[in-house]
C-alpha atoms as a PDB file:
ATOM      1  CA  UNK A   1      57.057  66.181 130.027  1.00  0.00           C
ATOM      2  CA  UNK A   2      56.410  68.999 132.432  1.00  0.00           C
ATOM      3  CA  UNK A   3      55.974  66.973 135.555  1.00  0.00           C
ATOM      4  CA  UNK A   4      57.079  63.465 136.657  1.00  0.00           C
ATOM      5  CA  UNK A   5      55.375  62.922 139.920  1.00  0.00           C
ATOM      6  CA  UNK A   6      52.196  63.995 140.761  1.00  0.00           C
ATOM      7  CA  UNK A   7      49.074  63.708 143.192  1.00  0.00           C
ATOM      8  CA  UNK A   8      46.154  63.654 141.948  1.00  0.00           C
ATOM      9  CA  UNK A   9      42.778  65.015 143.568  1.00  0.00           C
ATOM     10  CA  UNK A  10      39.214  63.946 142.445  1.00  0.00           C
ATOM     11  CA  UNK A  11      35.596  64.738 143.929  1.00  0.00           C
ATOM     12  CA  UNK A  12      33.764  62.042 144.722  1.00  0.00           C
ATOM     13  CA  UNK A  13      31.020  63.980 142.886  1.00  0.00           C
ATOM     14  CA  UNK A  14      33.176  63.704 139.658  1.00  0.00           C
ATOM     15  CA  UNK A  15      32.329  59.849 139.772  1.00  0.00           C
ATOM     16  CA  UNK A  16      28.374  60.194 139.411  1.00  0.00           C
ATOM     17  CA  UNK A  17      28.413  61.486 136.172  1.00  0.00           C
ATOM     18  CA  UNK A  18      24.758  61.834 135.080  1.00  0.00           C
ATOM     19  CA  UNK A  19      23.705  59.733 138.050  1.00  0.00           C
ATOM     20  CA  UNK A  20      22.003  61.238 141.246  1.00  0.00           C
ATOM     21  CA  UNK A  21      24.483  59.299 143.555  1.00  0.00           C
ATOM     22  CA  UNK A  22      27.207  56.745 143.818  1.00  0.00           C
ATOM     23  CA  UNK A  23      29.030  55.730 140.631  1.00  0.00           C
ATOM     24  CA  UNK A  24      28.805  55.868 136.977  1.00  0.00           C
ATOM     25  CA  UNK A  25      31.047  52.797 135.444  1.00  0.00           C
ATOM     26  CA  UNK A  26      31.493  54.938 132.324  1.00  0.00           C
ATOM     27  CA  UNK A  27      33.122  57.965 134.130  1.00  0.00           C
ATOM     28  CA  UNK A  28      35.056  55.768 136.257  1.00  0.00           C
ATOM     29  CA  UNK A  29      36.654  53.977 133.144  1.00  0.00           C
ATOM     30  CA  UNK A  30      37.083  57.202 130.904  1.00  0.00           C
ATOM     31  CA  UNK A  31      38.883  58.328 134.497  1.00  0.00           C
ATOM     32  CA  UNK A  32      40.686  55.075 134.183  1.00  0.00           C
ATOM     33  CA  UNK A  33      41.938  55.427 130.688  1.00  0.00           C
ATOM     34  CA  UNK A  34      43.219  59.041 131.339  1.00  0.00           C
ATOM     35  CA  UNK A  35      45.346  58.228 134.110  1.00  0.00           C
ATOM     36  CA  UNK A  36      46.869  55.090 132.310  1.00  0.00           C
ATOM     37  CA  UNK A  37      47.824  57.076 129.420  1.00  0.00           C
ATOM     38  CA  UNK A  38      49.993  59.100 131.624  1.00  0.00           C
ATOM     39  CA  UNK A  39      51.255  56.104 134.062  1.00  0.00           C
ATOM     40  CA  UNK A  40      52.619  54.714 130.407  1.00  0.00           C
ATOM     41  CA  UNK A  41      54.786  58.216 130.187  1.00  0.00           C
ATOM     42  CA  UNK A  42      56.354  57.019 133.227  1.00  0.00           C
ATOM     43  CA  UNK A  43      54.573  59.914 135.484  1.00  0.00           C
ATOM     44  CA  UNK A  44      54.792  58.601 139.472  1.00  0.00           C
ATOM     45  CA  UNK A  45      50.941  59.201 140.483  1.00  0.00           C
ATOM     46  CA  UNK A  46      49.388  59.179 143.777  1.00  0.00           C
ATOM     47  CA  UNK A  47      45.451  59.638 144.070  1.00  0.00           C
ATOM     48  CA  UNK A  48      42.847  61.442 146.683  1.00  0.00           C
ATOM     49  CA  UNK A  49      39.699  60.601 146.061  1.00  0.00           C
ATOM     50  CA  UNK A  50      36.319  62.579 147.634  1.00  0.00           C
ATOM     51  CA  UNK A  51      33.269  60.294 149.000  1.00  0.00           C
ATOM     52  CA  UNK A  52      30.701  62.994 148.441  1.00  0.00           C
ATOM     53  CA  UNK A  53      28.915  60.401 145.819  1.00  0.00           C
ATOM     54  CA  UNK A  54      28.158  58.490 148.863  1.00  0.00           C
ATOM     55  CA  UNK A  55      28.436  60.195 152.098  1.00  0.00           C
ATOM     56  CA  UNK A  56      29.720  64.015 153.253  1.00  0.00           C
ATOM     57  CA  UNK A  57      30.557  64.276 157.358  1.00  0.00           C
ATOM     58  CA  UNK A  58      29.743  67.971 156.927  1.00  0.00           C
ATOM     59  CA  UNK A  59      26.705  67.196 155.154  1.00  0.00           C
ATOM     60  CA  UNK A  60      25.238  65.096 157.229  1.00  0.00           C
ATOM     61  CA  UNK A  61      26.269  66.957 160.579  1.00  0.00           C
ATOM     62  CA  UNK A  62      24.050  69.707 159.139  1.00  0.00           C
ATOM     63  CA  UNK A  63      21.297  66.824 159.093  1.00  0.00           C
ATOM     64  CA  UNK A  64      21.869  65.764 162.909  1.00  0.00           C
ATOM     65  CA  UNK A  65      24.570  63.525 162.550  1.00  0.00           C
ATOM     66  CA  UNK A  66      27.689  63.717 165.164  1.00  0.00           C
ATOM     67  CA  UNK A  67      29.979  65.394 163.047  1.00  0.00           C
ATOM     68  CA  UNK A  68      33.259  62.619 163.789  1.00  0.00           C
ATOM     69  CA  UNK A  69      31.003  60.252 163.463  1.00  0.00           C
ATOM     70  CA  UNK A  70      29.769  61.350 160.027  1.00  0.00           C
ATOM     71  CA  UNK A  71      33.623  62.387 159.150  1.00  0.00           C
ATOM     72  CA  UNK A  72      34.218  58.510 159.779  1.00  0.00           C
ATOM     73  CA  UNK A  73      31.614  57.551 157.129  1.00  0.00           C
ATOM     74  CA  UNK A  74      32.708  59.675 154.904  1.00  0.00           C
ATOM     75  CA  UNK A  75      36.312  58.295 155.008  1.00  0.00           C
ATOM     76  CA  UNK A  76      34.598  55.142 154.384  1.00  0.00           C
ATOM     77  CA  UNK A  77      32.832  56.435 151.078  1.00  0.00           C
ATOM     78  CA  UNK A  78      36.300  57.472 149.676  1.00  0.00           C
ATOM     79  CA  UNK A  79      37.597  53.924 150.549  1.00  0.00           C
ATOM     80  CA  UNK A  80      35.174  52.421 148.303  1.00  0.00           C
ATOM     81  CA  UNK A  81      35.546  55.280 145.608  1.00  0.00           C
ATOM     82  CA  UNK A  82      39.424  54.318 146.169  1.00  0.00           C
ATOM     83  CA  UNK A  83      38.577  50.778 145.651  1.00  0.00           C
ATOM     84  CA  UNK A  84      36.682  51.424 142.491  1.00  0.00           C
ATOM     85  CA  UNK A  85      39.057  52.962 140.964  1.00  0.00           C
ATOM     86  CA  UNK A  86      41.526  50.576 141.906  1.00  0.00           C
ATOM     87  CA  UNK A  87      39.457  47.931 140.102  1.00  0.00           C
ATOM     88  CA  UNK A  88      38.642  50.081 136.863  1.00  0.00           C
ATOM     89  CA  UNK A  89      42.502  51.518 136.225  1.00  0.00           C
ATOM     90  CA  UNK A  90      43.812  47.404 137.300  1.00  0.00           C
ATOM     91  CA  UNK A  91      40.795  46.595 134.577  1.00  0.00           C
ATOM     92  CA  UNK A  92      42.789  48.262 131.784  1.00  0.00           C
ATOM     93  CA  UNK A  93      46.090  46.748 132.404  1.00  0.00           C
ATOM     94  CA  UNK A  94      47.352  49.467 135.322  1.00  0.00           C
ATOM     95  CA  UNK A  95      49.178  48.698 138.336  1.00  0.00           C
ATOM     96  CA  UNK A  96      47.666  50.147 141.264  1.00  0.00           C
ATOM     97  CA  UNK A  97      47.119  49.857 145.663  1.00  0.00           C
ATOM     98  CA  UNK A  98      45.243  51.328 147.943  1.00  0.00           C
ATOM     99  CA  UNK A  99      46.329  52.594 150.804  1.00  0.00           C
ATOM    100  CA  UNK A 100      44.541  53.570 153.595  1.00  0.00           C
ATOM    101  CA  UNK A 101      44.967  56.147 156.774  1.00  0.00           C
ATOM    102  CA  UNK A 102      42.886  54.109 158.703  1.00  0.00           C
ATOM    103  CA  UNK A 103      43.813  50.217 159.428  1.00  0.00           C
ATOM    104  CA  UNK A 104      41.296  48.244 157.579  1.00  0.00           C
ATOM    105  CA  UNK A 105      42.959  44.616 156.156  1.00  0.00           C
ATOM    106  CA  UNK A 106      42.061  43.087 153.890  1.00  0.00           C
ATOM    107  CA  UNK A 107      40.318  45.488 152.554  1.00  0.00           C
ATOM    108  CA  UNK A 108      43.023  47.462 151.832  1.00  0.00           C
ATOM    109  CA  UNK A 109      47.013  48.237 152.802  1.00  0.00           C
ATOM    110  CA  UNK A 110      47.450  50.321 155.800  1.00  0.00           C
ATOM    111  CA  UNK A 111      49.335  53.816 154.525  1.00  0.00           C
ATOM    112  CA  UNK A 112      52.956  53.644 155.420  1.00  0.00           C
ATOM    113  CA  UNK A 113      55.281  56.597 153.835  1.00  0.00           C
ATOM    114  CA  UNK A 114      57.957  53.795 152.640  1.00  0.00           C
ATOM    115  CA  UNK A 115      55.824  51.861 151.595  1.00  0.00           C
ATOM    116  CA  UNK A 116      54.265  54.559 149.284  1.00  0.00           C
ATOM    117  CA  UNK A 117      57.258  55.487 148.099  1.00  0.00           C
ATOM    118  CA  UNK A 118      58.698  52.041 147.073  1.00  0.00           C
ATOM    119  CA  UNK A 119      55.122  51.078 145.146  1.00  0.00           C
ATOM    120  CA  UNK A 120      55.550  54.787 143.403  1.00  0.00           C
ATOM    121  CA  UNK A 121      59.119  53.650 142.387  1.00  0.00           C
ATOM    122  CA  UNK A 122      57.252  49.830 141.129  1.00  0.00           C
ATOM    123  CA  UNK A 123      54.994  51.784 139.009  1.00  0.00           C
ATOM    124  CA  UNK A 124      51.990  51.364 140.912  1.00  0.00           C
ATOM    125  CA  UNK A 125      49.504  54.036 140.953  1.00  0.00           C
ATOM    126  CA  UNK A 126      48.748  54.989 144.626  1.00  0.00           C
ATOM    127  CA  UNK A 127      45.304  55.868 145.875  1.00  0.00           C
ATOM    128  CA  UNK A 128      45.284  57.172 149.146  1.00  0.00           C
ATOM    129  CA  UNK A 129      41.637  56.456 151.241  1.00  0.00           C
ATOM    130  CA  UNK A 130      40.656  56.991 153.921  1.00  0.00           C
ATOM    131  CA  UNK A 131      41.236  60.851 154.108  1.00  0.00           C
ATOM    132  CA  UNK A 132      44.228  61.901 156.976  1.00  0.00           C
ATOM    133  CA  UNK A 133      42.356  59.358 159.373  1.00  0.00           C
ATOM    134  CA  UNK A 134      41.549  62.133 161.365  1.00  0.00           C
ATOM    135  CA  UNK A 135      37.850  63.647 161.626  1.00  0.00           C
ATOM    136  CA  UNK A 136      37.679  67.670 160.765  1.00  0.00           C
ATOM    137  CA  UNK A 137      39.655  67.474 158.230  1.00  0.00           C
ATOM    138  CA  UNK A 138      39.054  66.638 154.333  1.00  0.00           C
ATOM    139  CA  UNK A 139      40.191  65.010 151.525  1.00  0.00           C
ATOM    140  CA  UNK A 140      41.766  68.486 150.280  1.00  0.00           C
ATOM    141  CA  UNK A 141      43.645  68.780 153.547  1.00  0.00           C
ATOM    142  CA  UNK A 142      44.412  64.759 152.838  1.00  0.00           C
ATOM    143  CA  UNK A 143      45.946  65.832 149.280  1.00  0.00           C
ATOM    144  CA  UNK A 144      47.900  68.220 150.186  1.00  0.00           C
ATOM    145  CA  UNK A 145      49.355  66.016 153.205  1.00  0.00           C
ATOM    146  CA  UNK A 146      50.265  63.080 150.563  1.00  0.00           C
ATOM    147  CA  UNK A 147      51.652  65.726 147.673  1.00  0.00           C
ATOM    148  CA  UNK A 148      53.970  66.502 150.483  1.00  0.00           C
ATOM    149  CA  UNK A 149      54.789  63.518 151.764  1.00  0.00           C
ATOM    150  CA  UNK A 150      55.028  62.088 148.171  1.00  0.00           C
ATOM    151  CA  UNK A 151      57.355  64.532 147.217  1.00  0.00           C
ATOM    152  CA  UNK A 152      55.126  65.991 144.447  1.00  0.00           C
ATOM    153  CA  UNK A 153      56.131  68.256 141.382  1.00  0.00           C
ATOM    154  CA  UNK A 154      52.529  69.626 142.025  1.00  0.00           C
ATOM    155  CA  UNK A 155      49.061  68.821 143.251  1.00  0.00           C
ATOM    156  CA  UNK A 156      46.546  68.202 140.207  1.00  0.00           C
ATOM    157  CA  UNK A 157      42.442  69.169 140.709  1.00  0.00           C
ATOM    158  CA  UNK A 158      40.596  67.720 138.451  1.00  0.00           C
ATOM    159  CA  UNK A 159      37.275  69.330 138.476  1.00  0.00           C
ATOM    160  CA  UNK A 160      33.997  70.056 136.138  1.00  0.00           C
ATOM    161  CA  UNK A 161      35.043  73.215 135.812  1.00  0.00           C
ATOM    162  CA  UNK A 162      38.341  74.530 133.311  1.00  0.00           C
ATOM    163  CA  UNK A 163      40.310  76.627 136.100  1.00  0.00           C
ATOM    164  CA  UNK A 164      39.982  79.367 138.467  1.00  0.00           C
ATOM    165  CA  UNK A 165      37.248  82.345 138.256  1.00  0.00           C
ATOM    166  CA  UNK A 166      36.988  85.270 139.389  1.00  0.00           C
ATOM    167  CA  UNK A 167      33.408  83.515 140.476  1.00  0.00           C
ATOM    168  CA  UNK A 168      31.484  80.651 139.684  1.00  0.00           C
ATOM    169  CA  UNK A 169      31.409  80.491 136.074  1.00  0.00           C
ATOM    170  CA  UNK A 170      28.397  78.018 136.485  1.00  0.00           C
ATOM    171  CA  UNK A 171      26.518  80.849 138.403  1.00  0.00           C
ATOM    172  CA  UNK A 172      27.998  83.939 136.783  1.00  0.00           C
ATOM    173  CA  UNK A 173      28.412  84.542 133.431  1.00  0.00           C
ATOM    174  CA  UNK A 174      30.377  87.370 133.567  1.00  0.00           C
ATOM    175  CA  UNK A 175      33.543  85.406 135.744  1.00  0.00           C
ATOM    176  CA  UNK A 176      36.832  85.493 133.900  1.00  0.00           C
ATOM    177  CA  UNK A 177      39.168  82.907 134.833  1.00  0.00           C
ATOM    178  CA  UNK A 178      42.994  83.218 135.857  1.00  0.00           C
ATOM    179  CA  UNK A 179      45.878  81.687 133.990  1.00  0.00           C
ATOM    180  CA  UNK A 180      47.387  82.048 137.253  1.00  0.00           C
ATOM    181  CA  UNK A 181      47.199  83.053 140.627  1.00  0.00           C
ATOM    182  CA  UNK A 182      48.914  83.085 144.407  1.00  0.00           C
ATOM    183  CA  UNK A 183      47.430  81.050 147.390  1.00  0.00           C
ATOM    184  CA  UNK A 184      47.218  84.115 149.133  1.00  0.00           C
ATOM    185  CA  UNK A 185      45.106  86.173 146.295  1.00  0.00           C
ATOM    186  CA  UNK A 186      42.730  83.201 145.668  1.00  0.00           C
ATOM    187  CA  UNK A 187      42.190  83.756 150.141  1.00  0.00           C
ATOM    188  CA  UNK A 188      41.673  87.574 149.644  1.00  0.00           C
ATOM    189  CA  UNK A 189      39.393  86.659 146.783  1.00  0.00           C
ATOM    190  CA  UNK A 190      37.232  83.815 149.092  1.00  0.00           C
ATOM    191  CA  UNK A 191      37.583  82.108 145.967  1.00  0.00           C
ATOM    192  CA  UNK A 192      36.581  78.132 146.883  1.00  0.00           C
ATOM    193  CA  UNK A 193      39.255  75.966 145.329  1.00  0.00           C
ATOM    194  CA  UNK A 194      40.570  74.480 148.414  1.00  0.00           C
ATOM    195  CA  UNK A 195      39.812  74.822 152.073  1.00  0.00           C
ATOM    196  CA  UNK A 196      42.078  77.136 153.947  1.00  0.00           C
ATOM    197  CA  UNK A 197      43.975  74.212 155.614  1.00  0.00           C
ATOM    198  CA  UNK A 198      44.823  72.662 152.383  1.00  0.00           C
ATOM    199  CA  UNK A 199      46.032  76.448 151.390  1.00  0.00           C
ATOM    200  CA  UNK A 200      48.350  76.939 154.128  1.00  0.00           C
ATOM    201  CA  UNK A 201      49.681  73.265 154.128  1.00  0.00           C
ATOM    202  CA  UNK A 202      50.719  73.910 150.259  1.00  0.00           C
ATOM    203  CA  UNK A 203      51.860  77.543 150.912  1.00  0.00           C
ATOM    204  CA  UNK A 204      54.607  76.708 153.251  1.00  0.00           C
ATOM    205  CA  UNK A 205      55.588  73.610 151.738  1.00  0.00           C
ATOM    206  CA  UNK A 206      55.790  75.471 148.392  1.00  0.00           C
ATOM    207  CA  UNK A 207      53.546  73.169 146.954  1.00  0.00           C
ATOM    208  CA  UNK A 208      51.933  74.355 143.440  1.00  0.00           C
ATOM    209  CA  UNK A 209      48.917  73.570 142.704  1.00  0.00           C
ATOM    210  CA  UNK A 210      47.080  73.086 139.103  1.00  0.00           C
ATOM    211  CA  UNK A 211      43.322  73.638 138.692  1.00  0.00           C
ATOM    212  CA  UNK A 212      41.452  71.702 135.326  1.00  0.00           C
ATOM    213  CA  UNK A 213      38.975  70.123 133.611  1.00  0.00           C
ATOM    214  CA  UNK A 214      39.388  66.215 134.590  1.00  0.00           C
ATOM    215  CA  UNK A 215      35.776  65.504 132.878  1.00  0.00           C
ATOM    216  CA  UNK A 216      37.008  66.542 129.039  1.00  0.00           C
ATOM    217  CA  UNK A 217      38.972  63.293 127.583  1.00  0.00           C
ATOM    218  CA  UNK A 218      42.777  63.794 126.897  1.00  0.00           C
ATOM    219  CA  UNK A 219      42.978  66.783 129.136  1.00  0.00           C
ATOM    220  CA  UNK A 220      45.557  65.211 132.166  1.00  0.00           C
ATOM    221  CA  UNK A 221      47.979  64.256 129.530  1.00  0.00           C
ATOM    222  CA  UNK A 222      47.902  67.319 128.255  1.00  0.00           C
ATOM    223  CA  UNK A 223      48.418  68.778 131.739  1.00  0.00           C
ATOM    224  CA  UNK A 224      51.475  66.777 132.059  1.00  0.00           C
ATOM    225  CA  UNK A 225      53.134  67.747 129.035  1.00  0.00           C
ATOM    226  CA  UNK A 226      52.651  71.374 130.258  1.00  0.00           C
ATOM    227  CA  UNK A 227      49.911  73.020 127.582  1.00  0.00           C
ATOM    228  CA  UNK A 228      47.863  76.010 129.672  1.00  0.00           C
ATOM    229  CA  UNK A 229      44.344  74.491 129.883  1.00  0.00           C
ATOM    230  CA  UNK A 230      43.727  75.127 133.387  1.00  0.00           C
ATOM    231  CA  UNK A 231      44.755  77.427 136.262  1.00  0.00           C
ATOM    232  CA  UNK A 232      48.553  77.262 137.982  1.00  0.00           C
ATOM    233  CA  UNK A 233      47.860  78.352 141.891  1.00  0.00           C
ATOM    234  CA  UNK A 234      51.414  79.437 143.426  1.00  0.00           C
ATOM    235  CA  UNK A 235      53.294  79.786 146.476  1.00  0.00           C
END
């Protein structure tokens, strides 16, 4: 097993599936079943989960909305993605809390680092809502902040899309992809993986990250036990 503690990030998007917005049961469960297969390796997993299903702050600043105000919502949206999720991986016999930045009981359990920790060690899967509780800043700068705090062997992106190009693959037909590559060429390159917050948060707390296709069945175990399906982004 290449890694025994990990975090976790997911778009919100991810959840639609074929829908138009909010959540598709069926990609929530086969999202479910994936990250119970490795929870039953024994992997320590903590969880960030997007709310762009529901609600983006950026997006809807662009649409006249006071941009805290619409960060707020949006932390919202990714506390009932969180809680979704909760309910689909608890659904097929896995352990898991929510835990969110911003005080919201009963909803949920206020995050509290030792608290994290000693459900990690109970072999509860952690899902971390809410964001950082702090407007400006997203659910990438959010995942790298809990991989960190978690102590994380890396930071997992599960995405649509296999790894990193050289462009949009969905766009460009001609974009290679990397087996690897540093934080500070995927900057130089204005490739979009992360935002540049999330970069430099990872970078100095040599934090690797791993770039794959969450939407293909089977593909985080196979992450975990190391095969090359994806992109390794290095410090």
């Amino acid at each position: 097993m290449e890694y025994k503690r990990i975090l976790l990030k997911l778009s919100g998007e991810s959840l639609q599936g074929k829908q138009q917005y909010g959540i598709d049961t069926d990609k929530l469960d086969e999202y479910a079943v994936q990250i119970k297969a490795i929870a039953d390796m024994g992997v320590q997993i903590g969880i960030v989960i997007g709310g762009g299903n529901i609600f983006r702050g950026m997006s809807g600043a662009k649409k006249g909305f006071d941009r805290i105000n619409g960060d707020y919502m949006g932390m919202l949206a990714t506390t009932i993605n969180s809680i979704a999720l909760q309910t689909a991986l608890e659904a097929n016999g896995c352990k898991a809390t929510v835990l969110t930045a911003i005080r919201m009981e009963p909803v949920a359990e206020f995050y509290n680092k030792g608290k994290m920790r000693q459900l990690l060690d109970d072999g509860h899967v952690v899902i971390f809502a809410g964001g950082s509780g702090n407007p400006y800043f997203t659910t990438d700068t959010a995942s790298a902040l809990r991989a960190i705090e978690m102590r994380a062997d890396i930071l997992l992106k599960g995405t649509r899309i296999d790894g990193v190009y050289t462009a949009d693959p969905e766009k460009d037909p001609t974009a290679t992809k990397f087996s690897q590559i540093s934080y500070d060429e995927a900057y130089e390159r204005h490739l979009k993986v992360m935002d540049l917050t999330s970069f430099t948060m990872c970078k100095e707390n040599k934090m690797p990250m791993y770039v794959f296709d969450m939407d293909t069945a089977g593909n985080l175990e196979k992450v975990i036990k190391g095969e090359k399906i994806g992109t390794l982004v290095t410090y």
